[in-house]
Protein backbone atom coordinates (compact mmCIF):
# COMPACT_ATOMS: atom_id res chain seq x y z
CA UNK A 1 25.15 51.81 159.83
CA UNK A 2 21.60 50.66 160.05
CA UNK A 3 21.47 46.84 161.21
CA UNK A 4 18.34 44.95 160.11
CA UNK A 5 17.29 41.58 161.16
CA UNK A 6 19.26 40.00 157.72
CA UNK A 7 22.05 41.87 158.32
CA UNK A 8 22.88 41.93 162.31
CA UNK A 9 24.25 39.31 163.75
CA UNK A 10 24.40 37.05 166.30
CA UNK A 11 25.15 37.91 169.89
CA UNK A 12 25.61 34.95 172.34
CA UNK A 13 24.91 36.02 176.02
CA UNK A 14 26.50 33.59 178.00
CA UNK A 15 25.34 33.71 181.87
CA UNK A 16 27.28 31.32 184.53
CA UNK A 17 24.86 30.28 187.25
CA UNK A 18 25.42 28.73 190.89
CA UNK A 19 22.18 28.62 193.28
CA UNK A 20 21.00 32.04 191.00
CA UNK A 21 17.68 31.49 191.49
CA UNK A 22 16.89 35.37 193.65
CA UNK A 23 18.66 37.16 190.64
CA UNK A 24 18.40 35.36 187.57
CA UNK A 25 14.57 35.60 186.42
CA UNK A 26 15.83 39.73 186.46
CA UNK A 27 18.85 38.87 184.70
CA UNK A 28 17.64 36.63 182.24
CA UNK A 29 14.56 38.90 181.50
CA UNK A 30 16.77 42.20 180.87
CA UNK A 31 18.63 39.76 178.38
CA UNK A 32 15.49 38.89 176.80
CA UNK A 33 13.82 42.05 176.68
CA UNK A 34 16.37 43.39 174.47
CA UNK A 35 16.12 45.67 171.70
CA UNK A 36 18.38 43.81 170.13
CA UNK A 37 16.54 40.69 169.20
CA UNK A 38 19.20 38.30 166.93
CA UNK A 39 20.62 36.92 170.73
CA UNK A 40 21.28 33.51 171.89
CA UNK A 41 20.71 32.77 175.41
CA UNK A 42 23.03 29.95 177.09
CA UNK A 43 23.49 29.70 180.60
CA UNK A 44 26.18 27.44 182.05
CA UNK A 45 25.65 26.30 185.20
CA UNK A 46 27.49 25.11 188.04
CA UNK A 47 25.26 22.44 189.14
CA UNK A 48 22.85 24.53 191.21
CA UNK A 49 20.62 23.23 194.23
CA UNK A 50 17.91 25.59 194.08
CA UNK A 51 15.26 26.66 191.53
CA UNK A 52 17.90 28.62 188.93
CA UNK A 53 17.58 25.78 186.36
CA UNK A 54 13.80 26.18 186.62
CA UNK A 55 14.17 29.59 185.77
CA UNK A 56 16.04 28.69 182.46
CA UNK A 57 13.27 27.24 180.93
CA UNK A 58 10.87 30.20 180.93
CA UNK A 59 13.56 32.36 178.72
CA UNK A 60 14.47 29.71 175.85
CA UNK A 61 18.09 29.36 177.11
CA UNK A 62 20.12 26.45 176.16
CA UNK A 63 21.40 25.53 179.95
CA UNK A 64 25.38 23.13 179.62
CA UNK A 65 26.82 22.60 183.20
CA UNK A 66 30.49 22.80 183.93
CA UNK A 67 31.69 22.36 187.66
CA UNK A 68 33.77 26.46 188.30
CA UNK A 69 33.22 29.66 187.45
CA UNK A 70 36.59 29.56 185.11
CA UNK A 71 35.14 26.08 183.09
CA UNK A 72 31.68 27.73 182.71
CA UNK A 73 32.82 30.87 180.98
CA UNK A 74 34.83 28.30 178.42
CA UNK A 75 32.26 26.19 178.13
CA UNK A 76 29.94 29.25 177.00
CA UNK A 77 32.42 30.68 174.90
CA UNK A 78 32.77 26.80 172.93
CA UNK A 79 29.37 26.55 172.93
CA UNK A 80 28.39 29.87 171.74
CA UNK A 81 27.40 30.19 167.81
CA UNK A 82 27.36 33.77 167.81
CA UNK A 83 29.83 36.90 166.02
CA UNK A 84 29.56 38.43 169.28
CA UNK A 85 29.46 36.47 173.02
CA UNK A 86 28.50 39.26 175.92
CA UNK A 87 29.44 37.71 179.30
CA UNK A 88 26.74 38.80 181.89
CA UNK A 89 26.56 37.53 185.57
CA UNK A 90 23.48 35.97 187.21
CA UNK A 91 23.18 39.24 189.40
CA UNK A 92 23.24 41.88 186.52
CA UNK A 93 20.98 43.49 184.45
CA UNK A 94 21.11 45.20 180.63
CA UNK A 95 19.67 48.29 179.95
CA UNK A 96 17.03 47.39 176.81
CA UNK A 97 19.69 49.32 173.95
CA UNK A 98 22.62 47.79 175.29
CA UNK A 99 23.10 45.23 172.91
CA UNK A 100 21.89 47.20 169.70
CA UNK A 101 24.39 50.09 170.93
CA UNK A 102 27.44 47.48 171.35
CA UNK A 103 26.92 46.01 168.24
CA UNK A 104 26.42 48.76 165.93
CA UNK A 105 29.60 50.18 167.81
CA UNK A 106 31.44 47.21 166.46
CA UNK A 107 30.09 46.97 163.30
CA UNK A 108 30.62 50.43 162.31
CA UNK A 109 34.13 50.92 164.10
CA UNK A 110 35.35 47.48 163.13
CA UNK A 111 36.17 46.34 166.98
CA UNK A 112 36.12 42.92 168.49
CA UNK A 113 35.32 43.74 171.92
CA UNK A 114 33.60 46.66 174.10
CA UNK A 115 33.62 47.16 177.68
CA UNK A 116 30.41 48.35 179.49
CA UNK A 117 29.58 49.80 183.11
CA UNK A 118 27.96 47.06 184.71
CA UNK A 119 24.58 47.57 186.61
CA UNK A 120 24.02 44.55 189.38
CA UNK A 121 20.88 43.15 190.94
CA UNK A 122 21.63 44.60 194.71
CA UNK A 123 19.28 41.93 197.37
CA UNK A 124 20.43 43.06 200.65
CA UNK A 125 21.97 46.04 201.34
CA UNK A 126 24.49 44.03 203.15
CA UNK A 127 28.54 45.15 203.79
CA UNK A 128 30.17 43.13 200.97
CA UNK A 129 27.50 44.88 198.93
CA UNK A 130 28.29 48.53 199.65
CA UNK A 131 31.68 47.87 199.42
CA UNK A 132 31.03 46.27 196.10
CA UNK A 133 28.93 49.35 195.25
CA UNK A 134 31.50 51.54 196.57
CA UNK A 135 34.48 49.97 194.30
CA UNK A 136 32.42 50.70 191.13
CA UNK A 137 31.44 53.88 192.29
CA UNK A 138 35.08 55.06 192.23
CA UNK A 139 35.57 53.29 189.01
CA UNK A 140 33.13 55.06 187.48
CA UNK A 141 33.71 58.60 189.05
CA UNK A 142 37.46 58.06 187.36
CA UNK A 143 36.23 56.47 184.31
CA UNK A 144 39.36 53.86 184.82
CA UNK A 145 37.93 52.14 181.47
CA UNK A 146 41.25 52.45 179.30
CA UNK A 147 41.25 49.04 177.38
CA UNK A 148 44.87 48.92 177.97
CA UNK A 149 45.82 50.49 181.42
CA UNK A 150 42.04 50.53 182.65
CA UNK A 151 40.96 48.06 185.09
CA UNK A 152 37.58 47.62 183.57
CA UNK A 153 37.01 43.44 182.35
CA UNK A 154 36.31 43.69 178.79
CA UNK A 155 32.31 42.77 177.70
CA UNK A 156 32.34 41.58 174.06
């Protein structure tokens, strides 16, 4: 299936943000730089005190607020106009196809949700970072992503 601008639809990328700003310009310009280009941006955040919401403005995202991480992904989800919503933290990045891949995936297989490895912005190479890096190194070495008995958090 070929997917043209009349035909593909939305995608809603919904990014919760708290104090973001060292990861979220990266974020926010993998999202935009996408391949993919019928995507809404919205990014809910959770009343930041730094320059995140400054960052917003350069990408065209619609910015709501909602006060946990739990209220901000149902606030996105409400808000969200699109077929498809892709949930992406402030601290990861998209590879340019990864949208166009998902959603031909789902269009031509007829699914409502995907799962993706996740690639993270990595700051400091500090310990709760390696042993972050660690955990989805053995995830991926066992390719746990069985929609049913996998741990992987689906991605629609």
């Amino acid at each position: 299936m070929v997917l043209n601008a009349s035909t593909s639809p939305l995608v809603s990328i919904n990014i919760p943000t708290y104090n973001s700003e060292k990861t979220l310009d990266e974020c926010l310009g993998s999202a935009k730089e996408q391949s993919y280009s019928n995507v809404e941006i919205l990014v809910i955040d959770s009343y930041s005190r730094d320059g995140t919401l400054g960052i917003t403005g350069r990408y065209g995202a619609r910015v709501y607020f909602a006060p946990s991480l739990s209220e901000a992904r149902r606030l996105g989800v409400e808000k969200s106009l699109g077929k498809y919503i892709l949930f992406l933290d402030s601290d990861q990045v998209l590879p340019k196809d990864a949208i166009a891949k998902c959603v031909a995936k789902c269009e031509r297989e007829g699914w409502d949700a995907l799962t993706f490895f996740e690639q993270s912005i990595v700051e400091r190479n500090t310990f709760a970072q390696r042993v972050i890096a660690y955990d989805k190194w053995l995830f991926h070495a066992e390719q746990d992503d069985d929609p049913l008995y996998g741990s992987a958090i689906p991605r629609p």
